[in-house]
N, C-alpha and C. Protein backbone atom coordinates (compact mmCIF):
# COMPACT_ATOMS: atom_id res chain seq x y z
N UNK A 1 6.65 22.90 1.82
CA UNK A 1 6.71 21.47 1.79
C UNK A 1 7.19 20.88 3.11
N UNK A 2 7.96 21.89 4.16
CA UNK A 2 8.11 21.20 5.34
C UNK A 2 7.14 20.80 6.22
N UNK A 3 6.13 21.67 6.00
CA UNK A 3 5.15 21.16 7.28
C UNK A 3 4.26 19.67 5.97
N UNK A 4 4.56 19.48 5.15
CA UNK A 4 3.66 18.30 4.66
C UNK A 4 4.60 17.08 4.55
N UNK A 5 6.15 17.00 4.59
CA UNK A 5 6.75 16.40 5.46
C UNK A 5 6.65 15.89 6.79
N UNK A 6 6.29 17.14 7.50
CA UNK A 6 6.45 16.78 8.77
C UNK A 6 4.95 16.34 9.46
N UNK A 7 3.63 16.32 8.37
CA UNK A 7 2.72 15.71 8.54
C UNK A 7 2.50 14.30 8.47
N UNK A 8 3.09 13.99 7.30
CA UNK A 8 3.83 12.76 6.80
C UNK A 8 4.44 11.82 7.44
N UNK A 9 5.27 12.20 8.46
CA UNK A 9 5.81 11.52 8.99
C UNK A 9 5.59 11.29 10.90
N UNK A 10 4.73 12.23 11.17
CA UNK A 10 3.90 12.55 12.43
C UNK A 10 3.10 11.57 12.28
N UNK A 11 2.27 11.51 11.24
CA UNK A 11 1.45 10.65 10.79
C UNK A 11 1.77 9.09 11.38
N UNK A 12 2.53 9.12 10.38
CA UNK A 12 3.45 7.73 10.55
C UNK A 12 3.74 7.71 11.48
N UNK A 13 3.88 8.44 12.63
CA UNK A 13 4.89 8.29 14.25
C UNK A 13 3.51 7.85 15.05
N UNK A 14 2.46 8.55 14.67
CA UNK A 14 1.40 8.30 15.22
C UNK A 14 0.62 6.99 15.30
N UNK A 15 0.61 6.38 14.20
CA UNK A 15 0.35 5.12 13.85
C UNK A 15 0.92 4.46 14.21
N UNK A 16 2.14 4.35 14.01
CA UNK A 16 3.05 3.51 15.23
C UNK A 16 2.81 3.50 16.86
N UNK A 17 2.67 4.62 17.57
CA UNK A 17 2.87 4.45 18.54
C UNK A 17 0.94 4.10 18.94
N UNK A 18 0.75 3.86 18.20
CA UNK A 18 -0.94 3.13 18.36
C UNK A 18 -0.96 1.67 18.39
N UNK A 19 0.17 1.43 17.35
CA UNK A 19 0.37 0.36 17.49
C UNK A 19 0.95 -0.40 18.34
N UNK A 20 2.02 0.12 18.80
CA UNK A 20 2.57 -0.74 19.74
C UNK A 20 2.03 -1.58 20.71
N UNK A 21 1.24 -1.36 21.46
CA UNK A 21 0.18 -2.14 22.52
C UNK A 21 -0.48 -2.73 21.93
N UNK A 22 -0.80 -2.56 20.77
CA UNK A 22 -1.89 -3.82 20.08
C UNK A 22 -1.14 -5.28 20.13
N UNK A 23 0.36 -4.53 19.41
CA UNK A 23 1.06 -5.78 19.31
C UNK A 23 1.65 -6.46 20.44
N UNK A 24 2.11 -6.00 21.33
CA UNK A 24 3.27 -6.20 22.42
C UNK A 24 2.63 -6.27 23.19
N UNK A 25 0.87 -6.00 23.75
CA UNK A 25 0.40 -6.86 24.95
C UNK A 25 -0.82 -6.51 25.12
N UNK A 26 -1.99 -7.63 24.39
CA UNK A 26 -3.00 -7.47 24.59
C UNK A 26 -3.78 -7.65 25.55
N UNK A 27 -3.26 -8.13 26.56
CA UNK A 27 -3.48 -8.67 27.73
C UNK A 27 -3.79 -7.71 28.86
N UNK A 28 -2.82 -6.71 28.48
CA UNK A 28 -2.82 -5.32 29.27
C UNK A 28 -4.22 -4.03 28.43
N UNK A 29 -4.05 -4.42 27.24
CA UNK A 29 -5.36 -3.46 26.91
C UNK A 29 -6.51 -3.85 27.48
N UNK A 30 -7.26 -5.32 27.82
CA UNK A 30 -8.31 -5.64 28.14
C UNK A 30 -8.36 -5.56 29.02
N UNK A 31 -7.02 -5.18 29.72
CA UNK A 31 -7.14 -5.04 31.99
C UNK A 31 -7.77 -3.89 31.65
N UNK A 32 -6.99 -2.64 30.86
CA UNK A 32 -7.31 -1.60 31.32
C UNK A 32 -8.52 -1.25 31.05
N UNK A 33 -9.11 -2.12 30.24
CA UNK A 33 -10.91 -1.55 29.00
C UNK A 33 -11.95 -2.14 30.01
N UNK A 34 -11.79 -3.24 30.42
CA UNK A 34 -12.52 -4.20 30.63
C UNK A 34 -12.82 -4.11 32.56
N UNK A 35 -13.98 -4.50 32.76
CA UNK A 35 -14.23 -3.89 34.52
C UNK A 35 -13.49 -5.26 35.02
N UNK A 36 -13.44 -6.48 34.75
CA UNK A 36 -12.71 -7.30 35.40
C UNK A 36 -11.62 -7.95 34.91
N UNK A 37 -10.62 -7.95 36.13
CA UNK A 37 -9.16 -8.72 35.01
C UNK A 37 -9.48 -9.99 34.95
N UNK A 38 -8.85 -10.15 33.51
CA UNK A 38 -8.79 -11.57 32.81
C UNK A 38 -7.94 -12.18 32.11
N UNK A 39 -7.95 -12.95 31.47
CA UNK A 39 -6.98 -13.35 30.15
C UNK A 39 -8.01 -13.21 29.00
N UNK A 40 -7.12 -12.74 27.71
CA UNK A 40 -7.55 -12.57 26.54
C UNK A 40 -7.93 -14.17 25.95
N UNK A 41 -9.34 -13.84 25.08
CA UNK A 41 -9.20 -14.85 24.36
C UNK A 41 -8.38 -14.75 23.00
N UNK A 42 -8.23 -15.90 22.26
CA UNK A 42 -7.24 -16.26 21.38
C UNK A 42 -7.72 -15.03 19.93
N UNK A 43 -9.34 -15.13 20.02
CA UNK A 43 -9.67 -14.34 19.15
C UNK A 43 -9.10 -12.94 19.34
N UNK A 44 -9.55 -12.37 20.73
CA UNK A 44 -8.99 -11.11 21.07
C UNK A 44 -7.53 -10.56 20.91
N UNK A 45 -6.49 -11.70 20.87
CA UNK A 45 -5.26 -11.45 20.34
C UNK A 45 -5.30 -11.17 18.81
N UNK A 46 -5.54 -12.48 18.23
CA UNK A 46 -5.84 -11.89 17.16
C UNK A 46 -5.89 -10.53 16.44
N UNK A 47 -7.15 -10.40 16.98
CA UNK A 47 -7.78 -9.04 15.73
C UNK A 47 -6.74 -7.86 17.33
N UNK A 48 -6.52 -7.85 17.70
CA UNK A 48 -5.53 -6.63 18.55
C UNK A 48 -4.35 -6.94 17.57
N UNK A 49 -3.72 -8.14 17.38
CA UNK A 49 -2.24 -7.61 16.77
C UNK A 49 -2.81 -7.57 15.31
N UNK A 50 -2.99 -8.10 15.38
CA UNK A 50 -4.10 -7.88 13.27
C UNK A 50 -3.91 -6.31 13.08
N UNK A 51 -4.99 -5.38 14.06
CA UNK A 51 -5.31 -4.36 13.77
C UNK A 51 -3.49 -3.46 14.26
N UNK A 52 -2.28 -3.75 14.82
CA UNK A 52 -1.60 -3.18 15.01
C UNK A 52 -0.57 -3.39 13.92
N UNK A 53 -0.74 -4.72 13.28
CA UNK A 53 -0.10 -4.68 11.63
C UNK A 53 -0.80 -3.52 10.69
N UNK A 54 -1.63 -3.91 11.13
CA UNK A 54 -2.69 -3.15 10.13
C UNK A 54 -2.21 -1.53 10.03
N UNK A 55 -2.23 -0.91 11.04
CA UNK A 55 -2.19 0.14 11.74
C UNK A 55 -0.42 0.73 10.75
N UNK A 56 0.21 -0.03 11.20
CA UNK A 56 1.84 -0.05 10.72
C UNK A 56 1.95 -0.25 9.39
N UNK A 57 0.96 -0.55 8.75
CA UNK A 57 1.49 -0.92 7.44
C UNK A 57 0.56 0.24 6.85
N UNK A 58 -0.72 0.67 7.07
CA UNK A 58 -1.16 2.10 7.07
C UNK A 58 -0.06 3.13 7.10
N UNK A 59 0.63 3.21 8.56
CA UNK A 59 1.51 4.00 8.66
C UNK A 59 2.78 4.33 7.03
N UNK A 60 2.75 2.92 7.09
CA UNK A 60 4.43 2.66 5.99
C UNK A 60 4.04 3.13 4.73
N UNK A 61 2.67 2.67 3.97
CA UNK A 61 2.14 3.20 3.29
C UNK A 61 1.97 4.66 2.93
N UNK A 62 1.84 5.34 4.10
CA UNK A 62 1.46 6.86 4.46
C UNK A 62 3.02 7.52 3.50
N UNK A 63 3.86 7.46 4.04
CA UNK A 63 5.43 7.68 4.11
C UNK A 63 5.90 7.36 2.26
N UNK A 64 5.56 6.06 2.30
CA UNK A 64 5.82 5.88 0.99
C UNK A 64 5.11 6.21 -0.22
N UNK A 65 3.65 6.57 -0.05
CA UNK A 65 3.11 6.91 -1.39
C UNK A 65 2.81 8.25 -1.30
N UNK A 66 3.33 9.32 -0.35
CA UNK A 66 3.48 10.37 -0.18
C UNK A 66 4.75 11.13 -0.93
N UNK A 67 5.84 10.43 -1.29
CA UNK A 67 6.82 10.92 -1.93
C UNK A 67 8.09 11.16 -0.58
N UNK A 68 7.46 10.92 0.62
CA UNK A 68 8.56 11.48 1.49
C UNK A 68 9.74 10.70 1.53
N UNK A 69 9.85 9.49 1.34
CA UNK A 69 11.00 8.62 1.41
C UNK A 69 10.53 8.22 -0.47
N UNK A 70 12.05 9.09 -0.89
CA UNK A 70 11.77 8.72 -2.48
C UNK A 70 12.36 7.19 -2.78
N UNK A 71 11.57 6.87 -4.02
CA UNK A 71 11.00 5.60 -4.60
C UNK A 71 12.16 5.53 -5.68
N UNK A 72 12.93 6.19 -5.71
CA UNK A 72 14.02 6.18 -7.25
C UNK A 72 14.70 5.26 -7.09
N UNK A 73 15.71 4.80 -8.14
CA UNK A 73 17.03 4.12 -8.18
C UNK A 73 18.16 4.80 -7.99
N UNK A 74 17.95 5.99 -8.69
CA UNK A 74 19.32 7.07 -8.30
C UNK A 74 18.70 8.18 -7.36
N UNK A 75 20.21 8.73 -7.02
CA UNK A 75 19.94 10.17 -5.79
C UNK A 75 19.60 11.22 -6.59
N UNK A 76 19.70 11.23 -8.06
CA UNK A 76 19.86 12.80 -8.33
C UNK A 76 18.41 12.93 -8.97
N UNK A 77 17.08 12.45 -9.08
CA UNK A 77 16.27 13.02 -9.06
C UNK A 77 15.18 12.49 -7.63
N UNK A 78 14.85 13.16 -6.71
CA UNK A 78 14.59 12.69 -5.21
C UNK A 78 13.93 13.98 -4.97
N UNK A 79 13.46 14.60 -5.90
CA UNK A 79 12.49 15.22 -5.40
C UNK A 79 10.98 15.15 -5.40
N UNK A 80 10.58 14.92 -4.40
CA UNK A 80 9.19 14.51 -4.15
C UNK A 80 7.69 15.12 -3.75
N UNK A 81 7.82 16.18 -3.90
CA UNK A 81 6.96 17.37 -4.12
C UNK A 81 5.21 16.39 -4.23
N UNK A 82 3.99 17.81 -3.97
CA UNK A 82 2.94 16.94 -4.49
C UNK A 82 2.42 17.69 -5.72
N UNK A 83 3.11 18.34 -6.57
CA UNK A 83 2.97 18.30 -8.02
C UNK A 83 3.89 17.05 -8.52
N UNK A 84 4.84 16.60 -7.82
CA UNK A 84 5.81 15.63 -8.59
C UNK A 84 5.25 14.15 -9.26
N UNK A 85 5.81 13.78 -10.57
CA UNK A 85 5.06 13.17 -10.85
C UNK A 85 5.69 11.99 -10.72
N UNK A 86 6.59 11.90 -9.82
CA UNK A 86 7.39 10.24 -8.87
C UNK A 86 6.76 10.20 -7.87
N UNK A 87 5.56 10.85 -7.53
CA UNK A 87 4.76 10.93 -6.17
C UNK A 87 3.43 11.24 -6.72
N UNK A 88 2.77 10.61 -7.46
CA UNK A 88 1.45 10.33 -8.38
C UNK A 88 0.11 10.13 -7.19
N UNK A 89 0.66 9.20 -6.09
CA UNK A 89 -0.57 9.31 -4.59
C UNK A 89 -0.60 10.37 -3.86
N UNK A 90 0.54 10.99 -3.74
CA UNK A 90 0.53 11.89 -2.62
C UNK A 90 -0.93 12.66 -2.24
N UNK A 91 -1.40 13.28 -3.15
CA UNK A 91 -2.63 14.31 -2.44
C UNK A 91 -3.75 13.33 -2.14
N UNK A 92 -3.96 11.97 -3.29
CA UNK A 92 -5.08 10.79 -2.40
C UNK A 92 -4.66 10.90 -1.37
N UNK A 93 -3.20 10.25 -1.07
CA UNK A 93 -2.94 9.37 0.31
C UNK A 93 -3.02 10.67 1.45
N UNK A 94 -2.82 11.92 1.13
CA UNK A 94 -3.05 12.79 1.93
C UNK A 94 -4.27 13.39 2.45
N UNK A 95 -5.13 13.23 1.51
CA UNK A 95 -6.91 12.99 1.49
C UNK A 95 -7.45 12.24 2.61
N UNK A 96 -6.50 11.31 2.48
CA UNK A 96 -7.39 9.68 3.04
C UNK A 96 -6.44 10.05 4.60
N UNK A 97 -5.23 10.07 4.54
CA UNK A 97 -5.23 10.17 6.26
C UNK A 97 -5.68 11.53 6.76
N UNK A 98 -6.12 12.53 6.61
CA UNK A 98 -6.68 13.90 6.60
C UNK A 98 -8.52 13.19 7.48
N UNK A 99 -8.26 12.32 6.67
CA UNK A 99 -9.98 12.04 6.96
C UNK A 99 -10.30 10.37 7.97
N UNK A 100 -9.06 9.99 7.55
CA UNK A 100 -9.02 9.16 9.08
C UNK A 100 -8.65 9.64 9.78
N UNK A 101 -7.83 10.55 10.39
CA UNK A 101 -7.35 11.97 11.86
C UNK A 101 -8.79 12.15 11.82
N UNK A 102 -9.51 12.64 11.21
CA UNK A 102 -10.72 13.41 11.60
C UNK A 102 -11.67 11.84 12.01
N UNK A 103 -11.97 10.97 11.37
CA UNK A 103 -12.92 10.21 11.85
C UNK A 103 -12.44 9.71 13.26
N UNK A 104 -11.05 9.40 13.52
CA UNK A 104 -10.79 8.92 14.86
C UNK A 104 -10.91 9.95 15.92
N UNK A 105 -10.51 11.11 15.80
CA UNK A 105 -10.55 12.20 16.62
C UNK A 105 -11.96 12.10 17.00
N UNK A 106 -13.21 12.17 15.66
CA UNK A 106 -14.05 12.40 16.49
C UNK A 106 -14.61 10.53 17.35
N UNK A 107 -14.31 10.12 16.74
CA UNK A 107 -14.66 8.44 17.69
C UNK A 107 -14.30 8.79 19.00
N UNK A 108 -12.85 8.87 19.03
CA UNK A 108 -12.42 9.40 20.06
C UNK A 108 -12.89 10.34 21.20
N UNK A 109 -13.30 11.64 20.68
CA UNK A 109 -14.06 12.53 21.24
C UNK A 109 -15.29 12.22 21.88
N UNK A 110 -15.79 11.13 20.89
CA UNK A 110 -17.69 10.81 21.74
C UNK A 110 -17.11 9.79 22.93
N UNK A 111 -16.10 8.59 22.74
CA UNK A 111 -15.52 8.19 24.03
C UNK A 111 -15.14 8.91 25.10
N UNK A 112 -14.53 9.76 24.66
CA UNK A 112 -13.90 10.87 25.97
C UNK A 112 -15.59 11.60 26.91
N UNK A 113 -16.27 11.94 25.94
CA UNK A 113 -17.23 12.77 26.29
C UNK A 113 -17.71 11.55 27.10
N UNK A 114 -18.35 10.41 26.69
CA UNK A 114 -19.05 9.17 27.39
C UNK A 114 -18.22 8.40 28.66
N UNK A 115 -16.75 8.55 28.61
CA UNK A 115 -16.30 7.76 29.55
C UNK A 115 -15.39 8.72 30.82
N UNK A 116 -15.12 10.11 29.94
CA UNK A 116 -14.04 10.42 30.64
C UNK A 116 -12.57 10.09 30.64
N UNK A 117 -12.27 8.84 29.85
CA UNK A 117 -11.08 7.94 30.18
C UNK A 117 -9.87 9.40 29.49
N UNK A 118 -8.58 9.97 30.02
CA UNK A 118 -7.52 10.35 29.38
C UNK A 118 -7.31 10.08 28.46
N UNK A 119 -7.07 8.91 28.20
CA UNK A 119 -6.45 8.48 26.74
C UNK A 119 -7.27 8.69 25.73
N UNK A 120 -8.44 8.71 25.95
CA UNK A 120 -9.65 8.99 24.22
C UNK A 120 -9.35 10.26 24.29
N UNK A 121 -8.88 11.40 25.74
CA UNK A 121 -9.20 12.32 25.13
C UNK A 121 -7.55 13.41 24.78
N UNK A 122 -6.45 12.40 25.02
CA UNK A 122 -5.09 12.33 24.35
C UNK A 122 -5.24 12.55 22.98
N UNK A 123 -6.17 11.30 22.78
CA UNK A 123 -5.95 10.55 21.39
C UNK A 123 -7.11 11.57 20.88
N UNK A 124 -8.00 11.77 21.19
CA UNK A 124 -8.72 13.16 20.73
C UNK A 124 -8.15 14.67 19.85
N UNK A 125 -7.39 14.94 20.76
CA UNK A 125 -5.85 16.18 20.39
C UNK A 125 -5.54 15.91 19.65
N UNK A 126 -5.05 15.02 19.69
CA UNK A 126 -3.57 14.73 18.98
C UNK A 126 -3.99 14.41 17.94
N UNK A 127 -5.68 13.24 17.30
CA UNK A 127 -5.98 13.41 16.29
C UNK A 127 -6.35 14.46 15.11
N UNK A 128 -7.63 15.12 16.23
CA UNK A 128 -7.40 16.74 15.74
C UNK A 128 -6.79 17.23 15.06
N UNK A 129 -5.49 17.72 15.51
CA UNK A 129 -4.34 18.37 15.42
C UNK A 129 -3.81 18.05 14.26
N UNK A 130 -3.58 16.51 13.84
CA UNK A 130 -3.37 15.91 12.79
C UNK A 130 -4.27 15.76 11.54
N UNK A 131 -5.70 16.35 11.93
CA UNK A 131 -6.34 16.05 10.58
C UNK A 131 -6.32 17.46 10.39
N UNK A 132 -6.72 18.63 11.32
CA UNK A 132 -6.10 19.89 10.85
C UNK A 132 -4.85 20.64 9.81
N UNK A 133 -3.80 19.65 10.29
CA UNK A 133 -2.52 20.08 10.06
C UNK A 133 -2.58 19.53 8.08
N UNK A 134 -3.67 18.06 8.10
CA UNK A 134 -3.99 17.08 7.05
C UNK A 134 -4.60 18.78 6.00
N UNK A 135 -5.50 18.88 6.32
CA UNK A 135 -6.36 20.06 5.90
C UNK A 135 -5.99 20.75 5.35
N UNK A 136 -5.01 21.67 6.18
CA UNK A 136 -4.13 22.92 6.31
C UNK A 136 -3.35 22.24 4.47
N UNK A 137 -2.71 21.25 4.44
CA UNK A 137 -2.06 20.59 3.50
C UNK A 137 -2.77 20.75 2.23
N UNK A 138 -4.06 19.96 2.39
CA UNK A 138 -4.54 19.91 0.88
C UNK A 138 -4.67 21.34 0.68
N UNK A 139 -5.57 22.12 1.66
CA UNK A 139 -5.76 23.63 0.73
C UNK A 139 -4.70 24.53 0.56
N UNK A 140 -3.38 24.27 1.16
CA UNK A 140 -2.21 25.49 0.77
C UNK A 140 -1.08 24.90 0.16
N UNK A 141 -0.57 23.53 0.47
CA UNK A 141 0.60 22.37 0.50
C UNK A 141 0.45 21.91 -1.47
N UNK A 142 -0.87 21.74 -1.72
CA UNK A 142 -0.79 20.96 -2.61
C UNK A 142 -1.02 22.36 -4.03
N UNK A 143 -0.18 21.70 -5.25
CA UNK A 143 0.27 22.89 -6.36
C UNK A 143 -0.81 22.80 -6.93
N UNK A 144 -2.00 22.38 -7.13
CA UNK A 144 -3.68 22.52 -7.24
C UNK A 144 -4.83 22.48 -6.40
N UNK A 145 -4.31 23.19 -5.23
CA UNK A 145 -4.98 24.05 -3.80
C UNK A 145 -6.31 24.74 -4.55
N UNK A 146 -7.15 25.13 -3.69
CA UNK A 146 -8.21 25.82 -3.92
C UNK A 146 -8.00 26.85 -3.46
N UNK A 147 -6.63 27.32 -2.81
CA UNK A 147 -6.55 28.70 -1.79
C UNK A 147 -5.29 29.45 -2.47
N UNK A 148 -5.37 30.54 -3.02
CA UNK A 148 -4.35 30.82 -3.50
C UNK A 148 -2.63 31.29 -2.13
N UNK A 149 -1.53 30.94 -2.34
CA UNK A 149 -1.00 30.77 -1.66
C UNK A 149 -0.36 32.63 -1.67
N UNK A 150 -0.50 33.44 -2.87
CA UNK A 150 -0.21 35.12 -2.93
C UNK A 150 -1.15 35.79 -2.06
N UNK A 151 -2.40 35.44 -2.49
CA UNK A 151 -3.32 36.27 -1.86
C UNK A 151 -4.49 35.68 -0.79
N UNK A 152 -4.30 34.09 -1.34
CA UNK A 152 -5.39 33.75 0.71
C UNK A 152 -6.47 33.80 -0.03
N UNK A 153 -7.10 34.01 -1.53
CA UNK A 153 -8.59 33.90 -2.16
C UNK A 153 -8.53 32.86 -2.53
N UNK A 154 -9.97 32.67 -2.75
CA UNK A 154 -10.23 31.23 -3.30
C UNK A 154 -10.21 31.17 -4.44
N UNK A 155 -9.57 30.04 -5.02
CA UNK A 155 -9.47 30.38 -6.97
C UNK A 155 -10.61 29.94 -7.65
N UNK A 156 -11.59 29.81 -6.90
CA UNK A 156 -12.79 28.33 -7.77
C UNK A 156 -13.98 29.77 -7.95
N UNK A 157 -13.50 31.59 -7.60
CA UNK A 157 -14.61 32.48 -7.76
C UNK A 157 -14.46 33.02 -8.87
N UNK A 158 -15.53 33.42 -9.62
CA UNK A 158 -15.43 34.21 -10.42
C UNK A 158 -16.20 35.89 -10.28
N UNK A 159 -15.83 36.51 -11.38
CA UNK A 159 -16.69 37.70 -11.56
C UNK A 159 -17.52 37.94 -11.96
N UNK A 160 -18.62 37.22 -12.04
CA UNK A 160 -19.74 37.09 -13.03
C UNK A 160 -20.61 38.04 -13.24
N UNK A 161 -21.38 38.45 -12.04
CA UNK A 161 -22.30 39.72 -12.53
C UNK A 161 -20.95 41.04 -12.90
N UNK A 162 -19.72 41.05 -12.54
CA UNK A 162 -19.11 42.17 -12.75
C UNK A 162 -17.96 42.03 -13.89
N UNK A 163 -17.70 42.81 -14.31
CA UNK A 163 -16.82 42.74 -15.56
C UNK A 163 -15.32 43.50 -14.91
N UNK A 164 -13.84 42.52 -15.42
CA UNK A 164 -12.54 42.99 -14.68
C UNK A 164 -12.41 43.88 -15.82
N UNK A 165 -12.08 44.80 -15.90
CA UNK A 165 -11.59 45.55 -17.46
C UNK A 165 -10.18 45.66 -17.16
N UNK A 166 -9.89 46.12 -16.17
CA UNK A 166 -7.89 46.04 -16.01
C UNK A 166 -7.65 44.94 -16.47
N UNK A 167 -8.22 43.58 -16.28
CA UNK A 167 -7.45 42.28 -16.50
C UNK A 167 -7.89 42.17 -18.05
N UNK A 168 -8.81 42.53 -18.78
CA UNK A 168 -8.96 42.29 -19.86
C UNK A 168 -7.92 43.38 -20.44
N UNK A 169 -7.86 44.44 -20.01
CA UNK A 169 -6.56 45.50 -20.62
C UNK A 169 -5.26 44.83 -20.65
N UNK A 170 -5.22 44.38 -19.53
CA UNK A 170 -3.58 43.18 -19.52
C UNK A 170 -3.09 42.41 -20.61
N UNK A 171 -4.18 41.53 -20.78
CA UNK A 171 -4.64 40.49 -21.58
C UNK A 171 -4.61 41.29 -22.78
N UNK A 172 -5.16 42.31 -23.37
CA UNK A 172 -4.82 42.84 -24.39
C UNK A 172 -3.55 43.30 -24.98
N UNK A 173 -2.90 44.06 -23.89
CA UNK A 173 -1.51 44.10 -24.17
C UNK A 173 -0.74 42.75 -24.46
N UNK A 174 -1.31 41.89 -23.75
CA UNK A 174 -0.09 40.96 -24.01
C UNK A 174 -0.21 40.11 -25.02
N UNK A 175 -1.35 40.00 -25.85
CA UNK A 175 -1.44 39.41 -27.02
C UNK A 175 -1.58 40.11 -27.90
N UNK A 176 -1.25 41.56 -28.15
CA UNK A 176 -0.45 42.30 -29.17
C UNK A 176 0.73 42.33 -29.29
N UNK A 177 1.50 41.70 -27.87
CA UNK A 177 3.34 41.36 -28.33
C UNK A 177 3.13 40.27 -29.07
C-alpha cells in the first residue's frame, strides 16, 4: 500500500506543480509558447487559470477519493486500503488518473517529438512514470488485481483442456472434514 500512497500523492504533487503557472502568470506562458511577445488576452487568462483550478481540484479530488487522507470523524478507524469500504472510489479514481498520466504523456510525447521543446519532454517522463507506477497499482495494489500477488499468474486462466486432479484431491479432503 506504500507505493499506492505514494502514487496518490505524487499524483497530486504533480498536478499542482502544473498548476502553478497557469495560475500565477499567464503572461509568461504565452512569451514562452508564442513566437512573439505580447500581452494575454482576457480570454487567454481565463481558460489558463480556469484550467489551473481545474487541474488542483483534479489533484484534491485524487487524494481524497483515494482513501489517502481519511474521510472519518474519529481516528480509530483510518484505514484506507483499496479493498476498504470508507474508500468505495479508490480503484475508479485510480483508473482514471492511470489513464490521464498515459493520455498526457503521450500528448506530450508527440509535442516533444514535433517541437523539441524540454518541457513536453520533462512532462513526457514524468508522465510516463506516473501512469506506469498508475498500472503497476491496479494489477498488484488493488485486493481484486488480475495478477496474483504469491505467484505473478494471472487469475482470469483456467485449465480447460486439462484436468488439476491434486486440486480436486484437496478439495476432496477438505469437504470430508
Amino acid at each position: 500500500m506504500d507505493v499506492y500512497y505514494a502514487y496518490n500523492y505524487a499524483t497530486a504533487g504533480w498536478m499542482l506543480l502544473q498548476s502553478v503557472p497557469l495560475i500565477m502568470s499567464p503572461t509568461m506562458l504565452v512569451t514562452l509558447l508564442s513566437p512573439e511577445v505580447r500581452e494575454t488576452t482576457p480570454l487567454e487568462d481565463y481558460f489558463s487559470r480556469s484550467l489551473g483550478l481545474a487541474i488542483i481540484a483534479l489533484g484534491m479530488l485524487t487524494v481524497l477519493l483515494t482513501g489517502s487522507i481519511p474521510l472519518t470523524a474519529s481516528f480509530s478507524d483510518t484505514t484506507s486500503g483499496l479493498e476498504d469500504p470508507t474508500a468505495p472510489y479508490a480503484l475508479p479514481a485510480l483508473v482514471i488518473t492511470a489513464v490521464y498520466h498515459t493520455a498526457v504523456s503521450f500528448f506530450c510525447y508527440t509535442m516533444w517529438n514535433e517541437t523539441g521543446n524540454f518541457g513536453f519532454g520533462a512532462s513526457t517522463i514524468v508522465g510516463a512514470g506516473l501512469a506506469g507506477i498508475g498500472v503497476w497499482c491496479v494489477l498488484f495494489a488493488a485486493s481484486d488485481g488480475k495478477i496474483s500477488r504469491k505467484t505473478g499468474a494471472d487469475k482470469r486462466t483456467s485449465g480447460f483442456p486439462f484436468k488439476n486432479a491434486e486440486a480436486d484431491k484437496k478439495k476432496a479432503g477438505k469437504k470430508a472434514l
